[in-house]
PDB file of N, CA and C in Angstrom:
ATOM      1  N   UNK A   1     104.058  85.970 137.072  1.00  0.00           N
ATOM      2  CA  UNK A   1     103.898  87.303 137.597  1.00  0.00           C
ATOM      3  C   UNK A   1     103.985  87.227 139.108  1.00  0.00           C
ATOM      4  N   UNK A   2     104.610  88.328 139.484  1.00  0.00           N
ATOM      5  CA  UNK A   2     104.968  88.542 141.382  1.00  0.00           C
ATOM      6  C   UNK A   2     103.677  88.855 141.602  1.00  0.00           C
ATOM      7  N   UNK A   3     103.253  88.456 143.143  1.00  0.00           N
ATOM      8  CA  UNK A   3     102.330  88.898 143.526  1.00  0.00           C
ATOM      9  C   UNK A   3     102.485  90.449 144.097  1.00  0.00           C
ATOM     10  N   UNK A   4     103.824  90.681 144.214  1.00  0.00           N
ATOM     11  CA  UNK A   4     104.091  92.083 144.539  1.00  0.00           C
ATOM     12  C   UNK A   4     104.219  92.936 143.365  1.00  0.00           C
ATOM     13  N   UNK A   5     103.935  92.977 142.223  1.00  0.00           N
ATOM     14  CA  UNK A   5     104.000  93.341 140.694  1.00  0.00           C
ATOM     15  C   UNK A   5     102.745  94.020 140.739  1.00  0.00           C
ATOM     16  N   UNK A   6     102.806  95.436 140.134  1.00  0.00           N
ATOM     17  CA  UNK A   6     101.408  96.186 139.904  1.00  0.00           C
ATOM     18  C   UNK A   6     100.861  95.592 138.426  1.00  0.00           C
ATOM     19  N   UNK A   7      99.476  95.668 138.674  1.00  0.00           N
ATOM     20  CA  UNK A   7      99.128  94.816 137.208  1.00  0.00           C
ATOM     21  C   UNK A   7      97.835  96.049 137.101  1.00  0.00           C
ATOM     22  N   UNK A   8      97.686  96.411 135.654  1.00  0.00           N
ATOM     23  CA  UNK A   8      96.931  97.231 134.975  1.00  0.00           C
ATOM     24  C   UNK A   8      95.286  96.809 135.500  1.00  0.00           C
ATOM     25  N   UNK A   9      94.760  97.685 136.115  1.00  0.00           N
ATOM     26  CA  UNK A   9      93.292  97.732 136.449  1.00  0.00           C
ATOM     27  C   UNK A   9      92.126  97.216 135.192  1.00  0.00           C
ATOM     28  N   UNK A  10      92.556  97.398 133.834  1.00  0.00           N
ATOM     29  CA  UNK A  10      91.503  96.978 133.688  1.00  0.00           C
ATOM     30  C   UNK A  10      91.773  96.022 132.517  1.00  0.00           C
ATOM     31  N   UNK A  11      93.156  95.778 131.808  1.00  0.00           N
ATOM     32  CA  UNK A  11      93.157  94.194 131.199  1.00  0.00           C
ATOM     33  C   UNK A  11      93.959  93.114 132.240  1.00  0.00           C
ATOM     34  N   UNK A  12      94.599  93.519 133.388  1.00  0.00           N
ATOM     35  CA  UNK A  12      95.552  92.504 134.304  1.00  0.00           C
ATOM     36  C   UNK A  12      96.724  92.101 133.885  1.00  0.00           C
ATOM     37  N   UNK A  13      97.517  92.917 133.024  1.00  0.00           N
ATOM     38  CA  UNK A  13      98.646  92.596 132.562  1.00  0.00           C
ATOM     39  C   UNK A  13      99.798  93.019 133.687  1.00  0.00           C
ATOM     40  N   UNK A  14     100.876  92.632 133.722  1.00  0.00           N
ATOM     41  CA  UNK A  14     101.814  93.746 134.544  1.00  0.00           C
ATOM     42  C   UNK A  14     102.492  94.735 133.974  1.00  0.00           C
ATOM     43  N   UNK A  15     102.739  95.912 135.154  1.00  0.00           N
ATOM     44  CA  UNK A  15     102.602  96.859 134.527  1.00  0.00           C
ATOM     45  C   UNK A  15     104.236  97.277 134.662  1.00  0.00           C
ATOM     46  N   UNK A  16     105.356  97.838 134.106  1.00  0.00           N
ATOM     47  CA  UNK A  16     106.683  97.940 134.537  1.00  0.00           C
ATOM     48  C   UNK A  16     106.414  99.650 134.525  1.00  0.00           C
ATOM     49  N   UNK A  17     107.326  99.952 135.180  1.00  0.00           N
ATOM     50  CA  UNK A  17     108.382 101.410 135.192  1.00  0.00           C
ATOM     51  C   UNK A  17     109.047 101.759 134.084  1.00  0.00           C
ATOM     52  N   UNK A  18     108.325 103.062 133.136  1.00  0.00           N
ATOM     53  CA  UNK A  18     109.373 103.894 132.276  1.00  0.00           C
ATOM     54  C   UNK A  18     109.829 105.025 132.705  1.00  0.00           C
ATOM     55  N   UNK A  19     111.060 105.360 132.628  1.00  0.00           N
ATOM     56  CA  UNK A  19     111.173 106.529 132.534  1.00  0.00           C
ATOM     57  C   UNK A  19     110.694 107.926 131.790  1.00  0.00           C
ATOM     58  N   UNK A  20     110.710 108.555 131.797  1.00  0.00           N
ATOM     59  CA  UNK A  20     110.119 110.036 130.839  1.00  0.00           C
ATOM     60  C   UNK A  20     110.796 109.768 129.243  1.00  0.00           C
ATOM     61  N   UNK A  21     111.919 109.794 128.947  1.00  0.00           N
ATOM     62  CA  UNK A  21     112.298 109.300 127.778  1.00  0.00           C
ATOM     63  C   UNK A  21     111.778 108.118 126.759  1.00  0.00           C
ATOM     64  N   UNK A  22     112.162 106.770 128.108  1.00  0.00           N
ATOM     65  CA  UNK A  22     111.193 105.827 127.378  1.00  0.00           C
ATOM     66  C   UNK A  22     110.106 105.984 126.883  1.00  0.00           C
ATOM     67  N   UNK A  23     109.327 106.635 127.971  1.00  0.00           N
ATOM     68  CA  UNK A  23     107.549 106.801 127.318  1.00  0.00           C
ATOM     69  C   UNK A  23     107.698 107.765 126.405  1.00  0.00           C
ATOM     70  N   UNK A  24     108.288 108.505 126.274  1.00  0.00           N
ATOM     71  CA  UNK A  24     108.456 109.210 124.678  1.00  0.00           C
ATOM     72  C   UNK A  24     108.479 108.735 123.538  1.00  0.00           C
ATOM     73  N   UNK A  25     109.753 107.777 123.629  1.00  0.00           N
ATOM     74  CA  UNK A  25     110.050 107.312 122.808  1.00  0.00           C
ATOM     75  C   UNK A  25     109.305 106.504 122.149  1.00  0.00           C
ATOM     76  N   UNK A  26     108.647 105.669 123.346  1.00  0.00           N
ATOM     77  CA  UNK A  26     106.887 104.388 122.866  1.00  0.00           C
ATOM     78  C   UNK A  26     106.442 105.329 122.020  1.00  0.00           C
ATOM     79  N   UNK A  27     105.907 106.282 123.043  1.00  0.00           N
ATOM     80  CA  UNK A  27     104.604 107.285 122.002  1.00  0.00           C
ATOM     81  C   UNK A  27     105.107 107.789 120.780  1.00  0.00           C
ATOM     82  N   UNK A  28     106.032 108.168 120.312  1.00  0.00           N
ATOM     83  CA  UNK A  28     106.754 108.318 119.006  1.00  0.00           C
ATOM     84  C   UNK A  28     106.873 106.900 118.286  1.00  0.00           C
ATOM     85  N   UNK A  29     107.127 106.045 118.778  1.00  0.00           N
ATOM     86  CA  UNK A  29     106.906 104.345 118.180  1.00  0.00           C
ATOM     87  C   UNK A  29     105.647 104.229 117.738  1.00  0.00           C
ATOM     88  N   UNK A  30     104.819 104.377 119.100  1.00  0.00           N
ATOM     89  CA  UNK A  30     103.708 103.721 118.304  1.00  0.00           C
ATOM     90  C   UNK A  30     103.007 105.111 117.009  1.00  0.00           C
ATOM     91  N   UNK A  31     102.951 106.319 117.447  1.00  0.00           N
ATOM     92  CA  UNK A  31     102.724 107.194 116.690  1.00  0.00           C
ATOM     93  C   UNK A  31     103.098 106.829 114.868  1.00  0.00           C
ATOM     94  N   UNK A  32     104.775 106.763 114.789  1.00  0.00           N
ATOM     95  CA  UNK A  32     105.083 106.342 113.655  1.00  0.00           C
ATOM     96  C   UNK A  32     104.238 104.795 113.076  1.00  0.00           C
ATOM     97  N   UNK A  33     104.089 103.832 113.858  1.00  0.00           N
ATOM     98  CA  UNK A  33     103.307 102.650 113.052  1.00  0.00           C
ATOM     99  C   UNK A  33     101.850 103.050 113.126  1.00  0.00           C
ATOM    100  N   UNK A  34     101.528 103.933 113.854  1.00  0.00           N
ATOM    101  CA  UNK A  34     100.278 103.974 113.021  1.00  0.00           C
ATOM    102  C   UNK A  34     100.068 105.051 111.828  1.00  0.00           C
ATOM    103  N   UNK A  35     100.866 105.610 111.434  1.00  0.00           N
ATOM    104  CA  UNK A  35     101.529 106.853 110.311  1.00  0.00           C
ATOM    105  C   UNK A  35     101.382 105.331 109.083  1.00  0.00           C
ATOM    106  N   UNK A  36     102.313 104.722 109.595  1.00  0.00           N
ATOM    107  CA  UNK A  36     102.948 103.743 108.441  1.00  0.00           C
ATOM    108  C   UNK A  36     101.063 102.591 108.018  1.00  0.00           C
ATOM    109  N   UNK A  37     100.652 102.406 108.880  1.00  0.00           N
ATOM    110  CA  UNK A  37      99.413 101.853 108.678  1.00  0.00           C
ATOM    111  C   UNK A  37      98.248 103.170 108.254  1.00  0.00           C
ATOM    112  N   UNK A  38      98.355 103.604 108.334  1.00  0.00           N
ATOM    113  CA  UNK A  38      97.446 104.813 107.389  1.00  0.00           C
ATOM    114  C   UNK A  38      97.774 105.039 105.841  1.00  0.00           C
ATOM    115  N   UNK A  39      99.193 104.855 105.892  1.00  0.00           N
ATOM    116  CA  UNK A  39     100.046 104.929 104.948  1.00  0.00           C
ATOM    117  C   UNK A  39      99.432 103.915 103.868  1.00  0.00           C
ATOM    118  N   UNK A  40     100.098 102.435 104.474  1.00  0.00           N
ATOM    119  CA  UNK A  40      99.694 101.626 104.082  1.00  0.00           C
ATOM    120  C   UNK A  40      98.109 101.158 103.349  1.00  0.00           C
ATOM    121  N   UNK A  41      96.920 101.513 104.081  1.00  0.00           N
ATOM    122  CA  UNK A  41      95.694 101.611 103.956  1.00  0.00           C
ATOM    123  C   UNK A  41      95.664 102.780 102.274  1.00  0.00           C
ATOM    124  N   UNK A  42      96.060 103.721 102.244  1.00  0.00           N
ATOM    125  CA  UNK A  42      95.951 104.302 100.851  1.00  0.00           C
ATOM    126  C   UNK A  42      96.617 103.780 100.134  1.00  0.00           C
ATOM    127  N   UNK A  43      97.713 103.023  99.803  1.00  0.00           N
ATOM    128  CA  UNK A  43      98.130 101.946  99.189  1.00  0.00           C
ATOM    129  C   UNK A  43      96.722 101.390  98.652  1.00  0.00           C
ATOM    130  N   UNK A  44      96.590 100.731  99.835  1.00  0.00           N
ATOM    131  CA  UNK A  44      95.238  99.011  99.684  1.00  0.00           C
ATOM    132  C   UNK A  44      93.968 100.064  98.805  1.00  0.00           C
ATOM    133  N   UNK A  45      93.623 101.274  99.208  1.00  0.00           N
ATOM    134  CA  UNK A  45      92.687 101.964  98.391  1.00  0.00           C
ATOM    135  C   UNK A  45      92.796 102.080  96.904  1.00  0.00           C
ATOM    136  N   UNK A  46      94.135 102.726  96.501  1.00  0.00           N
ATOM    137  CA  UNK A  46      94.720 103.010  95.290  1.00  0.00           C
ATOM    138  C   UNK A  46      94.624 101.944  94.309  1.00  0.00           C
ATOM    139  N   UNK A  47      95.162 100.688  95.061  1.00  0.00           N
ATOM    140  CA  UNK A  47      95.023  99.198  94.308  1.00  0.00           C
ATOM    141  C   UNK A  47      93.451  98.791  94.150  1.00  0.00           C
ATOM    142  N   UNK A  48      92.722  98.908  94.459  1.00  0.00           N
ATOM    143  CA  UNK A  48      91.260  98.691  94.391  1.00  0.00           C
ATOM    144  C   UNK A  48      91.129  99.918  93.104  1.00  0.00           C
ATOM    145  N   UNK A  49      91.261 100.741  93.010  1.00  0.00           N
ATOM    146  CA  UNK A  49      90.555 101.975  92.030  1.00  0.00           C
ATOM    147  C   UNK A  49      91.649 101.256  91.367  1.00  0.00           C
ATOM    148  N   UNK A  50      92.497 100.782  90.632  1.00  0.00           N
ATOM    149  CA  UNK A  50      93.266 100.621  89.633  1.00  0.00           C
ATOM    150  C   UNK A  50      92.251  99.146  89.107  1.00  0.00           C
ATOM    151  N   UNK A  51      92.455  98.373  90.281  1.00  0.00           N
ATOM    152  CA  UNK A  51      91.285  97.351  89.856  1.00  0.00           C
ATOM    153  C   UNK A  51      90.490  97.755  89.273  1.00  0.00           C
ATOM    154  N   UNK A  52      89.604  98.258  89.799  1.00  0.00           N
ATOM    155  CA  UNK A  52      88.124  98.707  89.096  1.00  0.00           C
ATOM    156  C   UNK A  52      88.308  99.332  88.133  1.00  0.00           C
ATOM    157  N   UNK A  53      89.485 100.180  88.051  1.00  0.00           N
ATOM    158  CA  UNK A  53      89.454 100.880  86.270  1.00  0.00           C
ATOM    159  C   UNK A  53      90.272  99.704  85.663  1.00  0.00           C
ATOM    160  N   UNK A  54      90.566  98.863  85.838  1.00  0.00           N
ATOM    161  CA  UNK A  54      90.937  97.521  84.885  1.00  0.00           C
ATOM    162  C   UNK A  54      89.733  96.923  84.341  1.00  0.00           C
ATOM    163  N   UNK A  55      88.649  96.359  85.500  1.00  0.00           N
ATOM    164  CA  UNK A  55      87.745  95.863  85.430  1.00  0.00           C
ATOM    165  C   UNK A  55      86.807  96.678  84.293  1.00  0.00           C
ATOM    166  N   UNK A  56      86.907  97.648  84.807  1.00  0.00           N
ATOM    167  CA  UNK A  56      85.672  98.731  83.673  1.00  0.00           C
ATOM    168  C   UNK A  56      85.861  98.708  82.507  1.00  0.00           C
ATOM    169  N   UNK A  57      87.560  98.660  82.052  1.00  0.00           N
ATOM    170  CA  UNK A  57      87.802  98.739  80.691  1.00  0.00           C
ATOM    171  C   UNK A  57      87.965  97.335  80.228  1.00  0.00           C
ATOM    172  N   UNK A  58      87.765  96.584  80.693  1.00  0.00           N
ATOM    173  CA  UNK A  58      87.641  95.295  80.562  1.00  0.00           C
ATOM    174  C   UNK A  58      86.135  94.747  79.968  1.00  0.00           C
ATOM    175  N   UNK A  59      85.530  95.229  81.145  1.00  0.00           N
ATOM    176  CA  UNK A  59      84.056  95.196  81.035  1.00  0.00           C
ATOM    177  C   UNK A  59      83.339  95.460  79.363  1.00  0.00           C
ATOM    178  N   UNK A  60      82.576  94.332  78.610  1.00  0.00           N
ATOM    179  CA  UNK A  60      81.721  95.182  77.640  1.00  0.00           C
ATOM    180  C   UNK A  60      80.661  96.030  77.614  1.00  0.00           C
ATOM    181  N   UNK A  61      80.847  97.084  77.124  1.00  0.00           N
ATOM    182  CA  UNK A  61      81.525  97.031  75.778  1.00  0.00           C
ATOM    183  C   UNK A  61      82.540  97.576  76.533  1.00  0.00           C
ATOM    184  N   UNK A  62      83.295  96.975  75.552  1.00  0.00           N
ATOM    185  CA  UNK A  62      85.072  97.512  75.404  1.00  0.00           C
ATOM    186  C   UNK A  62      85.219  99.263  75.558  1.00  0.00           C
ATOM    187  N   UNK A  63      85.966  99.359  76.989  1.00  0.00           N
ATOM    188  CA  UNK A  63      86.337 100.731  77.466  1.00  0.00           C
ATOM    189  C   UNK A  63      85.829 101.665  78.413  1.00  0.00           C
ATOM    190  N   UNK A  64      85.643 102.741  78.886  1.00  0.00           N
ATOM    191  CA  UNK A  64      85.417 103.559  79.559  1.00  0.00           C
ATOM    192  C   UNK A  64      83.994 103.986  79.671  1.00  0.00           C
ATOM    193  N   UNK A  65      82.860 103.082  78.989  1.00  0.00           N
ATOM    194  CA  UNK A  65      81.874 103.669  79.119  1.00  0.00           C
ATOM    195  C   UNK A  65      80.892 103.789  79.856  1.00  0.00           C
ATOM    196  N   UNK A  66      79.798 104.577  79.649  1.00  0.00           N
ATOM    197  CA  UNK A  66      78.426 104.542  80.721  1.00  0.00           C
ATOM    198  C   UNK A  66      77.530 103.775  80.452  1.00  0.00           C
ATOM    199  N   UNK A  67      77.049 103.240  81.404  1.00  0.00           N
ATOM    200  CA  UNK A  67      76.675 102.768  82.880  1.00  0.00           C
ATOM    201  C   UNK A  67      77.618 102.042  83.472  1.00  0.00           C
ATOM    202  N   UNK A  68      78.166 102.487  84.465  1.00  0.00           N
ATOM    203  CA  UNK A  68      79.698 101.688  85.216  1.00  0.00           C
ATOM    204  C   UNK A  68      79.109 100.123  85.529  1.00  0.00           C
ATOM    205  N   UNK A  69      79.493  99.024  84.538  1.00  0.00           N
ATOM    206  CA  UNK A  69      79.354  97.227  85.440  1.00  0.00           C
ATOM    207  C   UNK A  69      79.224  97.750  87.213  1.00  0.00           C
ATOM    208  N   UNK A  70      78.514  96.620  87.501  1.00  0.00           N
ATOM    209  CA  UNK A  70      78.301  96.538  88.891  1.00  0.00           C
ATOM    210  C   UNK A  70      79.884  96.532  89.729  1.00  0.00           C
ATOM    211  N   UNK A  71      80.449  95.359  89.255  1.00  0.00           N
ATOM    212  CA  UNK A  71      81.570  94.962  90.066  1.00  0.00           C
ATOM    213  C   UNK A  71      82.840  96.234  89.754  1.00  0.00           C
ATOM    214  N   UNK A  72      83.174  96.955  89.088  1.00  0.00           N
ATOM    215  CA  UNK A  72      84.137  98.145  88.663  1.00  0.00           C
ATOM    216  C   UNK A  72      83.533  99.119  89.636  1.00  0.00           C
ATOM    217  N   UNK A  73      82.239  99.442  90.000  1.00  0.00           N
ATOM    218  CA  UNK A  73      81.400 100.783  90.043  1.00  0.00           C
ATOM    219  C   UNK A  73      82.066 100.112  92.066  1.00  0.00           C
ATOM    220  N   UNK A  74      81.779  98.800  92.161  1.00  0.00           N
ATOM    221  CA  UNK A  74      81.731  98.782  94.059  1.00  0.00           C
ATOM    222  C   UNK A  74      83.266  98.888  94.707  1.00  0.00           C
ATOM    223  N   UNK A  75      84.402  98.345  93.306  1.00  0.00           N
ATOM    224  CA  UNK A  75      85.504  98.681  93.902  1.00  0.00           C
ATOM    225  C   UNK A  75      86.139 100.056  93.226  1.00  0.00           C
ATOM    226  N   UNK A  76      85.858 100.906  92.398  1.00  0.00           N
ATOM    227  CA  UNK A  76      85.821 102.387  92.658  1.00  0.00           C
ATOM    228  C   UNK A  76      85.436 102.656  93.837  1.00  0.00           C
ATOM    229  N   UNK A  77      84.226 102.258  93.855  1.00  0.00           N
ATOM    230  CA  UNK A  77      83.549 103.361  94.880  1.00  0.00           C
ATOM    231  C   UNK A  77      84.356 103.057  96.602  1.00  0.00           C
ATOM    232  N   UNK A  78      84.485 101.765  96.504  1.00  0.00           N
ATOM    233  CA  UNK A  78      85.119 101.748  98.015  1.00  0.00           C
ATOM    234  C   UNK A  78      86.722 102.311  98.104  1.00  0.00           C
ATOM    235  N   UNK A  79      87.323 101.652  96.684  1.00  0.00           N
ATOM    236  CA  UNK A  79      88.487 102.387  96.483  1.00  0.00           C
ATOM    237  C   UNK A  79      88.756 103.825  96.984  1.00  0.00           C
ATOM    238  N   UNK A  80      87.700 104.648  96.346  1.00  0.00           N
ATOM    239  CA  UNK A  80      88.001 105.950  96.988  1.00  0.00           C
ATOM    240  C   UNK A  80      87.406 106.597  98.249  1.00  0.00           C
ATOM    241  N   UNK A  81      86.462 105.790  98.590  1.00  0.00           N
ATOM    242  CA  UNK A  81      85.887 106.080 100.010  1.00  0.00           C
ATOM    243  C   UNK A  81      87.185 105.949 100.598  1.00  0.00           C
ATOM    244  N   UNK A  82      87.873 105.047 100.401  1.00  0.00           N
ATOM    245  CA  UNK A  82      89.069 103.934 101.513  1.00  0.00           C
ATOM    246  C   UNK A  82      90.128 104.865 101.430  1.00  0.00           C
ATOM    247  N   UNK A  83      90.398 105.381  99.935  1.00  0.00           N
ATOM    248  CA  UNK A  83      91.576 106.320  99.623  1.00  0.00           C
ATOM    249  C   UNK A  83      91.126 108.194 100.813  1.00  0.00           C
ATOM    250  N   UNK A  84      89.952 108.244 100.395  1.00  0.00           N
ATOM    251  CA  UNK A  84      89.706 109.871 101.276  1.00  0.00           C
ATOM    252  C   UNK A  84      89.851 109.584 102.605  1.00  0.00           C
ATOM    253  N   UNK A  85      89.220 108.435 103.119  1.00  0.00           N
ATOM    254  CA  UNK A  85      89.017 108.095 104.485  1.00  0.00           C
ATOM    255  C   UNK A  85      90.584 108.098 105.166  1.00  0.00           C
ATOM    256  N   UNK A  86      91.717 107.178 104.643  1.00  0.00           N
ATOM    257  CA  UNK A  86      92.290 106.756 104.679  1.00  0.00           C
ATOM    258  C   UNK A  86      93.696 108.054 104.980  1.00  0.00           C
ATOM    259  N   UNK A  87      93.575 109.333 104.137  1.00  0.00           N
ATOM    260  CA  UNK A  87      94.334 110.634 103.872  1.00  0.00           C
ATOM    261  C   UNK A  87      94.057 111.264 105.207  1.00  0.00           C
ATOM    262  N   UNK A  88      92.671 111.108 105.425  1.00  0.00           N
ATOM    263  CA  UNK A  88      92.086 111.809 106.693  1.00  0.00           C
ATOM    264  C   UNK A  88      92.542 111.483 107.935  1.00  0.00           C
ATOM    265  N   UNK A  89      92.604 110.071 107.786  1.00  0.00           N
ATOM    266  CA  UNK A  89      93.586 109.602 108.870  1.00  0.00           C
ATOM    267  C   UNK A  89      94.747 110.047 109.342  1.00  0.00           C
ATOM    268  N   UNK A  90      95.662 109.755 108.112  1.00  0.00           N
ATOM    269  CA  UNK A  90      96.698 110.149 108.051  1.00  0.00           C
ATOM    270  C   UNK A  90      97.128 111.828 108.605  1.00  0.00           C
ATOM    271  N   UNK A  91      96.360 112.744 107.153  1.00  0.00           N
ATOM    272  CA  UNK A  91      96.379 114.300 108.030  1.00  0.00           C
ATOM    273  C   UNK A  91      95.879 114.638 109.655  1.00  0.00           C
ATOM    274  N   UNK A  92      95.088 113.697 109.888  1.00  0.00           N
ATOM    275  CA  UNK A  92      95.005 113.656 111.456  1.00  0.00           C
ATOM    276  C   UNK A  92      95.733 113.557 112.420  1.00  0.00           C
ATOM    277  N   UNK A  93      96.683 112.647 111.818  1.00  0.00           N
ATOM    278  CA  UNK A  93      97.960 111.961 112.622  1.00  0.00           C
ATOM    279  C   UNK A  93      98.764 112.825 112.663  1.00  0.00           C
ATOM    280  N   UNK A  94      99.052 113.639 111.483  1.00  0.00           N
ATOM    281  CA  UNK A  94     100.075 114.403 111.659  1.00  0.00           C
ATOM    282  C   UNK A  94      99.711 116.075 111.949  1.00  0.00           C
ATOM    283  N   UNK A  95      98.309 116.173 112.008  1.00  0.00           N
ATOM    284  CA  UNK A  95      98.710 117.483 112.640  1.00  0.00           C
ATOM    285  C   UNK A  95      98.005 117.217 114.482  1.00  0.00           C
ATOM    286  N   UNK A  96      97.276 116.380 114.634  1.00  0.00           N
ATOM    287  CA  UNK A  96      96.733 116.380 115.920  1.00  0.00           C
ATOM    288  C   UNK A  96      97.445 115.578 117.040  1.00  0.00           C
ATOM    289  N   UNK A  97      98.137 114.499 116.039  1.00  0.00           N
ATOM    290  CA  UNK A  97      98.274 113.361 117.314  1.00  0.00           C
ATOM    291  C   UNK A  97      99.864 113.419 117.395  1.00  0.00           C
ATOM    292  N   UNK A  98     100.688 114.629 116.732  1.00  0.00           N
ATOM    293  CA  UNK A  98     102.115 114.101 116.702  1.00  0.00           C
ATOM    294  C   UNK A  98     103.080 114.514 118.251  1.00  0.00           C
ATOM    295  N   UNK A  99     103.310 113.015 118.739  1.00  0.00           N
ATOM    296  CA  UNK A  99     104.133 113.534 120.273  1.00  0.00           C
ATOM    297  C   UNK A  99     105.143 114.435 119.950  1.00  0.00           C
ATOM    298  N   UNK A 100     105.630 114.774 118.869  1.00  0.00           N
ATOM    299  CA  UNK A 100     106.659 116.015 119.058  1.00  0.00           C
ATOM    300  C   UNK A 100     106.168 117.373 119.232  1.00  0.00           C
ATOM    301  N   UNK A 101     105.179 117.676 118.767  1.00  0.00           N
ATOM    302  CA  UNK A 101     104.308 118.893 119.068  1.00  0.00           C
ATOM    303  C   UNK A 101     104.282 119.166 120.704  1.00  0.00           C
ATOM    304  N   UNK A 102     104.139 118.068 121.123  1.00  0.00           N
ATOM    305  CA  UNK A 102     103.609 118.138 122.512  1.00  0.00           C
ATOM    306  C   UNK A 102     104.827 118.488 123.525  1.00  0.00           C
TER     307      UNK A 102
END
């Protein structure tokens, strides 16, 4: 790094020159990967609740019944915490944070 190089105040990286386009274009970059990682994350939720309804019907007695096993009942339950949490994100992204709006 130049000692004549501006470097970011508070991690010390250097800092370059975008133009107005470029920085658009970042913020639409990074915007979309974090779309695609929200995305992704209800995936990883969905697969957990499929687990756990494997596990449950697995579980004896044989099938769907009540009192949910321990281990079916914690990956439901995070499954869909992870799955709502996860939507919320997402609808966030796209109505609050999208640089084309702006």
């Amino acid at each position: 790094m130049s000692s004549v190089s501006k470097a970011c105040p508070s991690c010390h990286e250097p800092v370059g020159e975008l133009s107005e386009s470029d920085r658009e274009r970042l913020l639409l970059r990074r915007w979309r990967d974090r779309i695609y990682r929200a995305r992704n994350l209800t995936y990883a939720a969905m697969t957990l609740v499929v687990a756990g309804m494997i596990v449950w019907w697995l579980a004896g007695p044989q099938g769907l019944s009540l009192p949910i096993p321990l281990v079916p009942g914690v990956l439901l339950g995070f499954g869909l915490l992870g799955y709502v949490a996860s939507w919320s994100w997402l609808i966030w992204l796209r109505l609050r944070e999208d640089p084309r709006k702006r």
